[in-house]
N, C-alpha and C. Protein backbone atom coordinates (compact mmCIF):
# COMPACT_ATOMS: atom_id res chain seq x y z
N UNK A 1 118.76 84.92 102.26
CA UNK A 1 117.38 84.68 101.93
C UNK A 1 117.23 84.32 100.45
N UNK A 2 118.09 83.61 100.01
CA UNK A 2 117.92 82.83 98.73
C UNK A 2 117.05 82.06 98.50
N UNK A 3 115.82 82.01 97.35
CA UNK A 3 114.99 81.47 97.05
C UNK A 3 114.77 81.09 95.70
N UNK A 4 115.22 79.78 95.18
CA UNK A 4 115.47 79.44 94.39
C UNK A 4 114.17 79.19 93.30
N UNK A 5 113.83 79.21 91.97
CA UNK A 5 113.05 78.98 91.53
C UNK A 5 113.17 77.46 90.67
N UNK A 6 111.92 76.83 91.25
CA UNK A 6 112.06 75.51 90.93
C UNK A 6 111.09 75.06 89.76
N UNK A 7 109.90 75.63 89.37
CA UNK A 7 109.59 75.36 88.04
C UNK A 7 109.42 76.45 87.36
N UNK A 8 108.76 77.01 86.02
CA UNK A 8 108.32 77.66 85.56
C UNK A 8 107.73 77.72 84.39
N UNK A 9 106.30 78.07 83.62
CA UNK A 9 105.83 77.67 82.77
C UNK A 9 105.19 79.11 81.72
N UNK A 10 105.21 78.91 80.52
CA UNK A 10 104.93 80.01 79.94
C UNK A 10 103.67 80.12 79.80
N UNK A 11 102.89 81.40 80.11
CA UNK A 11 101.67 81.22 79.64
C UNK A 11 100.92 82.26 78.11
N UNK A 12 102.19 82.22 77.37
CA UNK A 12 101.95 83.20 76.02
C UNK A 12 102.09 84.50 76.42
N UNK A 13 102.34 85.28 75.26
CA UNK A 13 102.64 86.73 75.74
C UNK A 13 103.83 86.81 76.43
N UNK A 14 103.83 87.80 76.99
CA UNK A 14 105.64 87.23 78.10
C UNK A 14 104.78 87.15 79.60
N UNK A 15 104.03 86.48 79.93
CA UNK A 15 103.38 86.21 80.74
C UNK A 15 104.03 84.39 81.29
N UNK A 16 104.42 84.27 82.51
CA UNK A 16 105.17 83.43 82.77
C UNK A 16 104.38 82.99 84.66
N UNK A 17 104.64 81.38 84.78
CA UNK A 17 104.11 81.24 85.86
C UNK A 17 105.26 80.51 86.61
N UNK A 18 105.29 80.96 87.66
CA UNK A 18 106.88 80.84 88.10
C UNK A 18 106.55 79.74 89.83
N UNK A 19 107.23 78.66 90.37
CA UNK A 19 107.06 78.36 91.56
C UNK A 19 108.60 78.50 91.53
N UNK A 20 108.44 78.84 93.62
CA UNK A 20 109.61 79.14 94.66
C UNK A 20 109.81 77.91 95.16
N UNK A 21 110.94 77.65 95.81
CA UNK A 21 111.55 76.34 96.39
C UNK A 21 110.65 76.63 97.82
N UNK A 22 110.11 77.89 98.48
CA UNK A 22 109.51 77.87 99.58
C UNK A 22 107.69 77.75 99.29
N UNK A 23 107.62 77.46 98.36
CA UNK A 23 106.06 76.98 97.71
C UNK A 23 105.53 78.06 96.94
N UNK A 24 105.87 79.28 97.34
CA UNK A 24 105.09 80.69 96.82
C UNK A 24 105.13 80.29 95.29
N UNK A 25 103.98 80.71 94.78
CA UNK A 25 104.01 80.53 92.87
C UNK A 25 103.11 81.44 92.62
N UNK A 26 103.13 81.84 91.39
CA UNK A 26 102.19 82.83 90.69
C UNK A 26 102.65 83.51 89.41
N UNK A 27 101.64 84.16 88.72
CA UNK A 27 102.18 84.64 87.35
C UNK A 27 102.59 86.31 87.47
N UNK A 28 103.87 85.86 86.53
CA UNK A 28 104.14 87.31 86.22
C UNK A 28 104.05 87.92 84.92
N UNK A 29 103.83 88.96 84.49
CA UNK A 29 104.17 89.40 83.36
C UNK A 29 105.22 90.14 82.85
N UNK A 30 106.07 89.92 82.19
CA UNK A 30 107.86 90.15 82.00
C UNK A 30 107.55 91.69 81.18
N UNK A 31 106.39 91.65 80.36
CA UNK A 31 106.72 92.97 79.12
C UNK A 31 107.39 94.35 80.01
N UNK A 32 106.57 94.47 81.23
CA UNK A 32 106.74 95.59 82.18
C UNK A 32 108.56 95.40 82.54
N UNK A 33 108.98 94.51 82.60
CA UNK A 33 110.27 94.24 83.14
C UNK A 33 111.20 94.27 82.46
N UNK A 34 111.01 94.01 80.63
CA UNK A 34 111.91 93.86 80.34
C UNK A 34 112.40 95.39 79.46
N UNK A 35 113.76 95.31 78.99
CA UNK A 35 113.87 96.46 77.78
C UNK A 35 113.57 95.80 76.39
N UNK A 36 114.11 94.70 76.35
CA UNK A 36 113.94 94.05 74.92
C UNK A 36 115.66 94.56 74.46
N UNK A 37 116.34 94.47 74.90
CA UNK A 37 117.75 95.04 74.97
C UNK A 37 118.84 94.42 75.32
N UNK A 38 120.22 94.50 74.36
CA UNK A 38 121.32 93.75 74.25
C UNK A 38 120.90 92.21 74.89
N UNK A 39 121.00 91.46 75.91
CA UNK A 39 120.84 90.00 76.09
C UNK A 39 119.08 89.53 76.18
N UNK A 40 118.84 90.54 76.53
CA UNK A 40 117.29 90.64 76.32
C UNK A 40 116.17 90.94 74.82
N UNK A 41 116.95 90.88 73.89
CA UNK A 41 116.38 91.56 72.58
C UNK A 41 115.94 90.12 72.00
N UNK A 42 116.54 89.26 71.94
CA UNK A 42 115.60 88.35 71.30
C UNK A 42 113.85 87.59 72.23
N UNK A 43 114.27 88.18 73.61
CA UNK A 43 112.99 87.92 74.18
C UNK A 43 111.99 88.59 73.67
N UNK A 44 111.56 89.29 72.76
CA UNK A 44 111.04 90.26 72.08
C UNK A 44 110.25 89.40 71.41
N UNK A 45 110.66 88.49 70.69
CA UNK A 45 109.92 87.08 69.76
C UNK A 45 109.12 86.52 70.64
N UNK A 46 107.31 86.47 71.06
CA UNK A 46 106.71 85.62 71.99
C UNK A 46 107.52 83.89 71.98
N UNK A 47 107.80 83.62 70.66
CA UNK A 47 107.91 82.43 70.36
C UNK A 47 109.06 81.64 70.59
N UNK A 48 110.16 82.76 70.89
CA UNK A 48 111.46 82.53 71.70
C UNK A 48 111.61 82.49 73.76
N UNK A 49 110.34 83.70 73.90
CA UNK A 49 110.10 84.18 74.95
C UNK A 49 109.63 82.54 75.49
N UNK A 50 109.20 81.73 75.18
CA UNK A 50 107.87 81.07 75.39
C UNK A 50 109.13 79.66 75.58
N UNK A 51 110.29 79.87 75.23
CA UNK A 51 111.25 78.83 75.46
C UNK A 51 112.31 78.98 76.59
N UNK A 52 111.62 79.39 77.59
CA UNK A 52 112.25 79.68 78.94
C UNK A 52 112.34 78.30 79.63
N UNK A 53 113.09 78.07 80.62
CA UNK A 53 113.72 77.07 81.72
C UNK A 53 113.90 77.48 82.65
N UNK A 54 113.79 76.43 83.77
CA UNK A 54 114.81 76.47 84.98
C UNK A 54 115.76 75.86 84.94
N UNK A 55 117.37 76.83 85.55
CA UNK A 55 118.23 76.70 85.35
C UNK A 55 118.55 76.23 86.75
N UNK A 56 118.26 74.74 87.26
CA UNK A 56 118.65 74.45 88.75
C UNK A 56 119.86 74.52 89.24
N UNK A 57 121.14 74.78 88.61
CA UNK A 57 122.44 75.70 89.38
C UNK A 57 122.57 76.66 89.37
N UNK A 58 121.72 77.66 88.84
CA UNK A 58 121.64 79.08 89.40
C UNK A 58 120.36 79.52 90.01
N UNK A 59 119.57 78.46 89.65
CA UNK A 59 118.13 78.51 90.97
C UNK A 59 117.06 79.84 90.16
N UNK A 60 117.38 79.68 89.04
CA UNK A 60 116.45 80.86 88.27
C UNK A 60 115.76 80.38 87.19
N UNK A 61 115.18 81.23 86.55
CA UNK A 61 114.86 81.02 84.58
C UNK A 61 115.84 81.56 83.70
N UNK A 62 115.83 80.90 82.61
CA UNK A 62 116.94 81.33 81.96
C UNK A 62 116.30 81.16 80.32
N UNK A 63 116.79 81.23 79.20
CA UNK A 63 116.81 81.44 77.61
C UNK A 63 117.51 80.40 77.16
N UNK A 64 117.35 80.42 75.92
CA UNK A 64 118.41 79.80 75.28
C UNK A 64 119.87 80.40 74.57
N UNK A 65 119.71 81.67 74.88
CA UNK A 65 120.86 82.36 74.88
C UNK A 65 121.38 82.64 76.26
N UNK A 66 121.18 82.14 77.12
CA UNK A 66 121.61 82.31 78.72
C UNK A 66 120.97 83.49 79.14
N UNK A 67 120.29 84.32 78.80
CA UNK A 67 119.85 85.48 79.57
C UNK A 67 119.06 84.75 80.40
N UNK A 68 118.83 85.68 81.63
CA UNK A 68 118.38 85.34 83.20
C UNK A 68 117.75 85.99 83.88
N UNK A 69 117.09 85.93 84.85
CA UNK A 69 116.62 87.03 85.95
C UNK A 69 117.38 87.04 87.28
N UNK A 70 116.99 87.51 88.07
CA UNK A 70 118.31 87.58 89.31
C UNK A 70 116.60 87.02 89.88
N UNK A 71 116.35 85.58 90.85
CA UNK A 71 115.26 84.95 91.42
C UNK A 71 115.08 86.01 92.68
N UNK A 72 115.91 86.60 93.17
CA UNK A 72 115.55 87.57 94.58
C UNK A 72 114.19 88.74 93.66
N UNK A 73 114.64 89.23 92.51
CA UNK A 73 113.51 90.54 92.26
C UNK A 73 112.40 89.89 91.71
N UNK A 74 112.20 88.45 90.92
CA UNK A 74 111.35 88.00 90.98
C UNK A 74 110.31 87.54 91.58
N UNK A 75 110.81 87.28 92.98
CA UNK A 75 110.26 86.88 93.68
C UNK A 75 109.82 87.72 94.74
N UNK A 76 110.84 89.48 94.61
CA UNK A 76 110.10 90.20 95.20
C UNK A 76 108.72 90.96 94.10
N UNK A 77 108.89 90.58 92.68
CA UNK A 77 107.59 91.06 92.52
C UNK A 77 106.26 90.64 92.08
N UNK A 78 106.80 88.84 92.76
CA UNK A 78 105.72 88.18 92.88
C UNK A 78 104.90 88.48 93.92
N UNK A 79 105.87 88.83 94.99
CA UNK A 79 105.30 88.37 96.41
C UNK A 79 105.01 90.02 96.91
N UNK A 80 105.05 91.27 95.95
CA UNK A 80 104.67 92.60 96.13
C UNK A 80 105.68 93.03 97.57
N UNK A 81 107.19 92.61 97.64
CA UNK A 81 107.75 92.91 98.36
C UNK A 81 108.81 93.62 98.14
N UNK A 82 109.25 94.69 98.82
CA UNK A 82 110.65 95.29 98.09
C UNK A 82 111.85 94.52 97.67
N UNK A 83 112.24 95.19 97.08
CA UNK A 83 113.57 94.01 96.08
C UNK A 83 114.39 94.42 97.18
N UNK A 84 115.15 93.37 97.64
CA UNK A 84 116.24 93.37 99.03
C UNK A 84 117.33 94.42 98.41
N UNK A 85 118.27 94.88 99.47
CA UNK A 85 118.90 96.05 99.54
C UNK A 85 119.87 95.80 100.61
N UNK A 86 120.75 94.86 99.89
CA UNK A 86 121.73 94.03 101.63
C UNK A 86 122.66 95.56 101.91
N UNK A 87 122.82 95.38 102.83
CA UNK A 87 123.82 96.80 103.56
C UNK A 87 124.94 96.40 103.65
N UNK A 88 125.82 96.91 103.01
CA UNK A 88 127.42 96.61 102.81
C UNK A 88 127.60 95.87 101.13
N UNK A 89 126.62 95.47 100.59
CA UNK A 89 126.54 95.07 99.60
C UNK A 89 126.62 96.09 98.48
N UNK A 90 128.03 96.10 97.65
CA UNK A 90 128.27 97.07 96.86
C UNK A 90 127.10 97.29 95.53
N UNK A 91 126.71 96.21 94.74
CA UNK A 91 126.04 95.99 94.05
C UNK A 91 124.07 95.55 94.53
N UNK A 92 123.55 96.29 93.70
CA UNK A 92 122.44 96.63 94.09
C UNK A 92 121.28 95.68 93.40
N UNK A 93 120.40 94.77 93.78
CA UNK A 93 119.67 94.04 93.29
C UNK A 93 118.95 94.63 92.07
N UNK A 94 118.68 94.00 90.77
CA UNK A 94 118.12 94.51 89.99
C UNK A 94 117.72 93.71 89.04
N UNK A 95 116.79 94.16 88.16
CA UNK A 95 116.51 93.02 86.86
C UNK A 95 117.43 93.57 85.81
């Protein structure tokens, strides 16, 4: 159930508006999400924050230091759905 994210636009603040390859779009706000920590610490700067991309071979957003989101928890907390939890899957979905 891979769902790739195909645009995304900043809307100031760490407030970000994100569309799915299956149409779903909407804004999120990152402050709640993030730590501001080791690959995440320069997102801390709105003005760095605000220079996000889509990275269309990994189907996500990304930085200019490569930090990323994993598009499955994004999109589960766009869409107010639990973050998947594959069974047999050693590693556990997360931001």
């Amino acid at each position: 159930m891979l769902k790739d994210i195909v645009a995304v636009k900043s809307l100031g603040g760490y407030r970000l508006w994100i569309r799915f390859e299956d149409g779903i779009e909407g804004e999120l706000d990152f402050q709640p999400l993030l730590s501001f920590s080791g690959v995440f610490e320069p997102l801390s700067d709105p003005d760095y924050f605000s220079r996000v991309r889509v990275n269309s071979e990994l189907g996500t957003i990304c930085w200019p230091n490569d930090a990323d989101f994993d598009p499955l928890v994004l999109y589960a907390h766009l869409t107010n759905q639990p973050i998947p939890d594959y069974v047999g899957d050693s590693a556990k979905v997360s931001a």
